[in-house]
N, C-alpha and C. Protein backbone atom coordinates (compact mmCIF):
# COMPACT_ATOMS: atom_id res chain seq x y z
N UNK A 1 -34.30 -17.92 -60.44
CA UNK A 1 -35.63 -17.70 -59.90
C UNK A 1 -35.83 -18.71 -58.77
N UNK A 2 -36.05 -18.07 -57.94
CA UNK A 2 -36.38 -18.81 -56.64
C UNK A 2 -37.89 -19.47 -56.24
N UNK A 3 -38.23 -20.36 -56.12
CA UNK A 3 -39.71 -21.26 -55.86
C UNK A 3 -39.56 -21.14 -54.30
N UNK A 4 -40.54 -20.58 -53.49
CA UNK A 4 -40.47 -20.96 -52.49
C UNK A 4 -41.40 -22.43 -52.27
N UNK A 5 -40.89 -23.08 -51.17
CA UNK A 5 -41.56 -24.70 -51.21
C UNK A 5 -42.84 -24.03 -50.33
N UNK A 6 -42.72 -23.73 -49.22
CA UNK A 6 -44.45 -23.03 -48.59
C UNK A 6 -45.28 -22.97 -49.31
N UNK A 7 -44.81 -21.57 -50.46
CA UNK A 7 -45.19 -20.99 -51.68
C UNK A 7 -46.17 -22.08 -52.38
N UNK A 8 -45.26 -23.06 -52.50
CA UNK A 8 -45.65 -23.79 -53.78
C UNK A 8 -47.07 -24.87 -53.16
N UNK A 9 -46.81 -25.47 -51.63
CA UNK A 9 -47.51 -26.14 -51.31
C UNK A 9 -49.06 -25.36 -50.83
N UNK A 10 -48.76 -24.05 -50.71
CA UNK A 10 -50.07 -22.92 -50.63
C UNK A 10 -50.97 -22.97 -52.18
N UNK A 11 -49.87 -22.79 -52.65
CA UNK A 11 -50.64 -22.88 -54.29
C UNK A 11 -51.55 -24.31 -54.43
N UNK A 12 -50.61 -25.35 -54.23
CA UNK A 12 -51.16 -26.70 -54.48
C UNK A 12 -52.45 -27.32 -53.89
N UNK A 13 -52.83 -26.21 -52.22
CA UNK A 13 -54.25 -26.26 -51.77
C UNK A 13 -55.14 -25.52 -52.03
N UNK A 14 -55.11 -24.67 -53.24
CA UNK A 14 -55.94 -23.87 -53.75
C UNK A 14 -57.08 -24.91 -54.34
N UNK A 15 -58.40 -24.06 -54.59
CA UNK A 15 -59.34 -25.41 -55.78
C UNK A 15 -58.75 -24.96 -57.14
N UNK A 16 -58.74 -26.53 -57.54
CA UNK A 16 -58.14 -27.04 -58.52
C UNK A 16 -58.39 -25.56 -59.96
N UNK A 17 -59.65 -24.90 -59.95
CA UNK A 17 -60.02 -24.01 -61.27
C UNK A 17 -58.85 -22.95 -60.79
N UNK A 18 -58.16 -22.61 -59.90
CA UNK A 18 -57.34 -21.76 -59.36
C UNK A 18 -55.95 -21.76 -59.58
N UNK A 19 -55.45 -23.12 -59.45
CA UNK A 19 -54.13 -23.31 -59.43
C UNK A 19 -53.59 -23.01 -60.69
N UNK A 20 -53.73 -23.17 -61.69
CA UNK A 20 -53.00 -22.49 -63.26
C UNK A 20 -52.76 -21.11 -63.11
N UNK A 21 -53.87 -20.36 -62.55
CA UNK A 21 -54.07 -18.97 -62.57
C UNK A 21 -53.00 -18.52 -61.57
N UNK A 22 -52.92 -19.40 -60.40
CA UNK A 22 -52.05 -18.61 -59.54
C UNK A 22 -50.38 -18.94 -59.82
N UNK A 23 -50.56 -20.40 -60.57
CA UNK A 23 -48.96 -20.31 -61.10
C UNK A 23 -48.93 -19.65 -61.89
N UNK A 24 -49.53 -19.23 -62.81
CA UNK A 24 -49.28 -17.87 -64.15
C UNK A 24 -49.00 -16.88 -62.72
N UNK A 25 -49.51 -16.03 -62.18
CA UNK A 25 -49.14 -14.83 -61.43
C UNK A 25 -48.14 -15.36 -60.83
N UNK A 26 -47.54 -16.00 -60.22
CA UNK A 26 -46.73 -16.52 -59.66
C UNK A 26 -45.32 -16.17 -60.67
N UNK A 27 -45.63 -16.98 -61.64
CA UNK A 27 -44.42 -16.81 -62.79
C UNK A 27 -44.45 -15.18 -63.13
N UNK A 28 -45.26 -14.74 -63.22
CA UNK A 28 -45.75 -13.08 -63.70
C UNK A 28 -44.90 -12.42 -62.76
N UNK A 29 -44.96 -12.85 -61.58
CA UNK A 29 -44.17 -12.00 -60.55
C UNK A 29 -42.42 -12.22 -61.04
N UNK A 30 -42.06 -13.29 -60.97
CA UNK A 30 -40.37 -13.30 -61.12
C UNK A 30 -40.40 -13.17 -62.44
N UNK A 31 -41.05 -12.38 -63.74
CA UNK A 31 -40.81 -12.40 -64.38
C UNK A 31 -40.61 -10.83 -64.88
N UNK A 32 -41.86 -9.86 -64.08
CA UNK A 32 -41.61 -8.44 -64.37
C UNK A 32 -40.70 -8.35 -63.18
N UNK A 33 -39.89 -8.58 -62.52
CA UNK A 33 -39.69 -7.85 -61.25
C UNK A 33 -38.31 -9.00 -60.84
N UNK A 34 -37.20 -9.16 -61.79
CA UNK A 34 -36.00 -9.91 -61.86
C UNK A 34 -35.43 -10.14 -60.36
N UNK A 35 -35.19 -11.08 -59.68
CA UNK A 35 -34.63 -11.22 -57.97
C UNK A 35 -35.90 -11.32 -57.12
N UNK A 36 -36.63 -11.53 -57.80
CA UNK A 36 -38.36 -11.69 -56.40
C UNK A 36 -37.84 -12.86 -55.54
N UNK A 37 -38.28 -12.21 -54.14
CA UNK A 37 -38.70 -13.18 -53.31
C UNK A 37 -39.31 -13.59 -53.11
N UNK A 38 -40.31 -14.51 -52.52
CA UNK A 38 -41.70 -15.10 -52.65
C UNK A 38 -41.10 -15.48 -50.69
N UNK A 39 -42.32 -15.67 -50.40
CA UNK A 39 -42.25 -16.00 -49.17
C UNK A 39 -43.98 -15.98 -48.09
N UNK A 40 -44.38 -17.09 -47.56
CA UNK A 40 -45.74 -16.97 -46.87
C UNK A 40 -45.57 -15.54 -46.20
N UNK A 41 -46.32 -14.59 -45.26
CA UNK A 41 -46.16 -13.79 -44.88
C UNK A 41 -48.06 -13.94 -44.31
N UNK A 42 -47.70 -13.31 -43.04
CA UNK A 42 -49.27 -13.37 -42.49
C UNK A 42 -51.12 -14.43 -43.43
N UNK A 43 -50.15 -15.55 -43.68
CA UNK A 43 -50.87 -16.62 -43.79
C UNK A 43 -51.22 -16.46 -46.01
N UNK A 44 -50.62 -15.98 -46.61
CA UNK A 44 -50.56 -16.12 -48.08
C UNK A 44 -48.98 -15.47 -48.54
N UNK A 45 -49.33 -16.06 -49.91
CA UNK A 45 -47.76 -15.36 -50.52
C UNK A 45 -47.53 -13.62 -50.79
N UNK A 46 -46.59 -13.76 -50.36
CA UNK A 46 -45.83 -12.08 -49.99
C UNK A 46 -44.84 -11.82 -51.64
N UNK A 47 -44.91 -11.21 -52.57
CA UNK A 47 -43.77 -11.24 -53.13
C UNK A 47 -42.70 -9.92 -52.81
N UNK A 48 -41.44 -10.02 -52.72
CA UNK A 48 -40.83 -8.88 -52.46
C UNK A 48 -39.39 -8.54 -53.23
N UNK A 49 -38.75 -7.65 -53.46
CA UNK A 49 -37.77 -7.54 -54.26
C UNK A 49 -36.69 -6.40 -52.69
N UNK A 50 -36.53 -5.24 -52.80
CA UNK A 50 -36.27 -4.91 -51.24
C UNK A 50 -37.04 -4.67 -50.61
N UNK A 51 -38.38 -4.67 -51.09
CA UNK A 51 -39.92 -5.17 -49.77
C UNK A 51 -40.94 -5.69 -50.66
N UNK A 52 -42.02 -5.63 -50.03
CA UNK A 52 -43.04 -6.32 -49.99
C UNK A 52 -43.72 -5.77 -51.52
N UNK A 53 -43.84 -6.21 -52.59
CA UNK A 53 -44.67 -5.22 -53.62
C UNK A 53 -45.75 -5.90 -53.64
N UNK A 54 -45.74 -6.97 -54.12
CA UNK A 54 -47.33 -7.52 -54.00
C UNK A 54 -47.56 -9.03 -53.39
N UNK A 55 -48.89 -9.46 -53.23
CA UNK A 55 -49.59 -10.67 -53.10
C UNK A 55 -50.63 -11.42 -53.76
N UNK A 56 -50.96 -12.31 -53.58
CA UNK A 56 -52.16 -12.96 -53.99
C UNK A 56 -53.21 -13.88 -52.66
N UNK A 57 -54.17 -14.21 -52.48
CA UNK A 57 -54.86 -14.87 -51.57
C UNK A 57 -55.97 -14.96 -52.54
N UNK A 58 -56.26 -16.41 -52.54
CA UNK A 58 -57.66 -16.64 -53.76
C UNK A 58 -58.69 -16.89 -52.32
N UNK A 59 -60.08 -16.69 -52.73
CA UNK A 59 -61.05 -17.04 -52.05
C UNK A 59 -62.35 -18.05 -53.07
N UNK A 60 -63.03 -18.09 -52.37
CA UNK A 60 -63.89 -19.11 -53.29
C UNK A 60 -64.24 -18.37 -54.67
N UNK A 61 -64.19 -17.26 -54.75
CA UNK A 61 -64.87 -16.76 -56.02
C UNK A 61 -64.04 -15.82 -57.19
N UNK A 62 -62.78 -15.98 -56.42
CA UNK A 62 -61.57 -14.82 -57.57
C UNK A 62 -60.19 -15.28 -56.51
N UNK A 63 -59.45 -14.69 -57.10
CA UNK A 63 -58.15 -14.48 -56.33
C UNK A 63 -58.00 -12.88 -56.07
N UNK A 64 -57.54 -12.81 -55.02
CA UNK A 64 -57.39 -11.18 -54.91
C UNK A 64 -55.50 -11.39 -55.23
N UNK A 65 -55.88 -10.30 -56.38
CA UNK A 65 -53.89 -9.79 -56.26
C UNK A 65 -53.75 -8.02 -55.95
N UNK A 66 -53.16 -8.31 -54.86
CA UNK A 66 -52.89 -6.92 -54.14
C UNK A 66 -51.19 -6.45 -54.73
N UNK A 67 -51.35 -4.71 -54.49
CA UNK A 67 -50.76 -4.27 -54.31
C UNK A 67 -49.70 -3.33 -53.60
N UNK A 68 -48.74 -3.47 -53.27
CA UNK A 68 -48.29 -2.53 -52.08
C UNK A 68 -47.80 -1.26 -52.96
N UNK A 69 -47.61 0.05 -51.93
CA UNK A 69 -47.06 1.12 -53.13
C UNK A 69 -47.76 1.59 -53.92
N UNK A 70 -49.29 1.95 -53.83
CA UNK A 70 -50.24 1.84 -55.08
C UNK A 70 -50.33 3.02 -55.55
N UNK A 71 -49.51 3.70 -54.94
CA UNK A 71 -49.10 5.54 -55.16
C UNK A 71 -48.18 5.82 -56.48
N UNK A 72 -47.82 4.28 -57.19
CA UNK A 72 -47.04 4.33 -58.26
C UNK A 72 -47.91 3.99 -59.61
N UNK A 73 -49.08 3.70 -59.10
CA UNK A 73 -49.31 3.37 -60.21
C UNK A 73 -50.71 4.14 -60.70
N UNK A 74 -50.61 4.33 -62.05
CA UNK A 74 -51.32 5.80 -62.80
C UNK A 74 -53.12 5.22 -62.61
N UNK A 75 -53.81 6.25 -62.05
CA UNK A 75 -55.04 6.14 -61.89
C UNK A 75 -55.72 5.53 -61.47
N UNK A 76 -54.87 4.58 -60.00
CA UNK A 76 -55.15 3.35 -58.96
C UNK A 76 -56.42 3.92 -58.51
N UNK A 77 -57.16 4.98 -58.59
CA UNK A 77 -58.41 4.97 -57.51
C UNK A 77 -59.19 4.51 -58.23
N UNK A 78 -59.45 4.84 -59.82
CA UNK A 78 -60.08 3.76 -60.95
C UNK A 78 -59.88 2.40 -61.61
N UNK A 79 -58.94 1.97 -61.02
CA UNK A 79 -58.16 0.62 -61.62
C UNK A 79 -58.24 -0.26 -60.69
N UNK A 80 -58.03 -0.01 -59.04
CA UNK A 80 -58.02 -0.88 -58.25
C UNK A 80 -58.99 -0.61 -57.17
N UNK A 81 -59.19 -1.19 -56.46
CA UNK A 81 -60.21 -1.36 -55.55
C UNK A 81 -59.62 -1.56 -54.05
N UNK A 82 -60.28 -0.94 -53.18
CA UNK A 82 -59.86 -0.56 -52.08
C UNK A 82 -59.34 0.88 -51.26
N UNK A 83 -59.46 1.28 -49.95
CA UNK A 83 -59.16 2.01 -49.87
C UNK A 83 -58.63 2.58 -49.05
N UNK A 84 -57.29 1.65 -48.91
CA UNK A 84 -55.98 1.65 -48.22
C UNK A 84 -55.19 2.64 -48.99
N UNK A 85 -54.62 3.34 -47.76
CA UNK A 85 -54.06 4.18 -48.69
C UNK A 85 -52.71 3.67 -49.44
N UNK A 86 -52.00 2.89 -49.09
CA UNK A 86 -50.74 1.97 -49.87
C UNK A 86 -50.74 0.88 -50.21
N UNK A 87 -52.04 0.35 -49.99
CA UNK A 87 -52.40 -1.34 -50.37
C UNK A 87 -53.90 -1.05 -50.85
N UNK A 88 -53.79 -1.85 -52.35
CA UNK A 88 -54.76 -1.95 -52.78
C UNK A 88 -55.00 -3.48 -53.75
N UNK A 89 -56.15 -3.84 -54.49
CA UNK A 89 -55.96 -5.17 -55.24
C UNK A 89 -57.50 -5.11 -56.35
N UNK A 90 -56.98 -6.33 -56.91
CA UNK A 90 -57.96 -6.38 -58.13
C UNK A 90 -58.38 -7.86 -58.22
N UNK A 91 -59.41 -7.65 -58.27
CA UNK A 91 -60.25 -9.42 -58.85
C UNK A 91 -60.10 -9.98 -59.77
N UNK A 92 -59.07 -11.35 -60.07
CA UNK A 92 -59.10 -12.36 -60.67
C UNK A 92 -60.02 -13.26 -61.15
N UNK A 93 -60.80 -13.34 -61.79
CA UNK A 93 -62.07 -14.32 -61.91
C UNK A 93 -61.86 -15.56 -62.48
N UNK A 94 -61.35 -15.40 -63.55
CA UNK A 94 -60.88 -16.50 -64.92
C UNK A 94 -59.61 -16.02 -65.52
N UNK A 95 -59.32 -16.99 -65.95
CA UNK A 95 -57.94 -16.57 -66.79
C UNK A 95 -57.79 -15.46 -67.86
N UNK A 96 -58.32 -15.21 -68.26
CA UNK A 96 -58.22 -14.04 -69.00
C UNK A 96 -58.53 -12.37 -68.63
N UNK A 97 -58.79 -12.73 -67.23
CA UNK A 97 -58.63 -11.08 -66.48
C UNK A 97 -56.98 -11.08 -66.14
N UNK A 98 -56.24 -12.07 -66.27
CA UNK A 98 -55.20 -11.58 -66.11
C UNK A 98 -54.08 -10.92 -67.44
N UNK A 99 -54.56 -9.92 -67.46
CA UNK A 99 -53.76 -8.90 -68.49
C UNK A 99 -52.24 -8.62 -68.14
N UNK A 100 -51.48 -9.33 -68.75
CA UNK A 100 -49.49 -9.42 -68.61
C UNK A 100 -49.27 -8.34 -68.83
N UNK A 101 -49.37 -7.79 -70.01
CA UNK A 101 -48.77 -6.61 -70.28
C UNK A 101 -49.09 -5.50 -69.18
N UNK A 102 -50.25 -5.33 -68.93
CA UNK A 102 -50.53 -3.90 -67.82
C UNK A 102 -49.77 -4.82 -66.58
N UNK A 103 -50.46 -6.37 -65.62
CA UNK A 103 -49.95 -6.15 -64.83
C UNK A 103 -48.44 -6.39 -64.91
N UNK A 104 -47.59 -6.35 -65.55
CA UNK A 104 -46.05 -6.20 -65.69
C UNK A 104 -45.57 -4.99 -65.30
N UNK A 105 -46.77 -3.70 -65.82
CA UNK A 105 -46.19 -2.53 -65.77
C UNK A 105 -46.45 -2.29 -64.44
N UNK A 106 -47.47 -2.90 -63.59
CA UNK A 106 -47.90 -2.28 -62.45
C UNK A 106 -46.11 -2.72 -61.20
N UNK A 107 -46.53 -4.34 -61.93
CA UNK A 107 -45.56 -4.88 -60.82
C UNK A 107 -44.69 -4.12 -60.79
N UNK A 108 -44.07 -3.81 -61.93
CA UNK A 108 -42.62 -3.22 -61.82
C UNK A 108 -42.45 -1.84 -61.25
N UNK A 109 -43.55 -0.80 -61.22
CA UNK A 109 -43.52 0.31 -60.67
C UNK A 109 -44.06 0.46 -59.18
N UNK A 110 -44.65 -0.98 -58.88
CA UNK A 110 -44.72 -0.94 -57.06
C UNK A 110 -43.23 -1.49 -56.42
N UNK A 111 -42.78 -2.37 -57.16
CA UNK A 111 -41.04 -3.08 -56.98
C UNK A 111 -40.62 -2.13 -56.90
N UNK A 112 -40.58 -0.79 -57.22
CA UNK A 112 -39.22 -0.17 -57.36
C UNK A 112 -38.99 0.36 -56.12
């Protein structure tokens, strides 16, 4: 598993209630989605396997974790928000909106 150092120093200027949350997704990513790349990409982290599947960018009040590919995943016009047609994302608030099991399944079916 690869750490990107950018990666890591992006994470490390997050506010402090943030940073656990974004190393859990962080780990979440190389963990459904075996060979991730991580890499800054137009100013936040990009994760990619042979492209781009998802990201994260926190703002003062959630982290947004986006998705690329959102055509893979079952009933994205009710699940996610936005209305791109291949990029879409969901609000992080606190630690416990982050659900592993679903987003594992998501990651892995925008990776493919």
């Amino acid at each position: 598993m690869a750490f990107d150092k950018a990666v890591s120093d992006y994470i490390a200027q997050a506010q402090p209630s943030q940073i656990e949350m974004l190393e859990t997704l962080r780990q979440l990513m190389h963990d459904a989605v075996p060979g991730t790349a991580e890499a800054i990409k137009w100013g936040f982290p990009v994760f990619s396997k042979t492209k781009n599947y998802a990201y994260f960018k926190p703002s003062k009040q959630y982290i947004r974790l986006g998705f690329y590919n959102t055509d893979r995943i079952e009933n994205r016009d009710t699940v996610l928000e936005g209305t791109g047609k291949d990029l879409r994302h969901i609000k992080i608030r606190k630690p416990e909106d982050i659900n592993v099991p679903l987003l594992k399944k998501w990651l892995k079916a925008v990776a493919e």
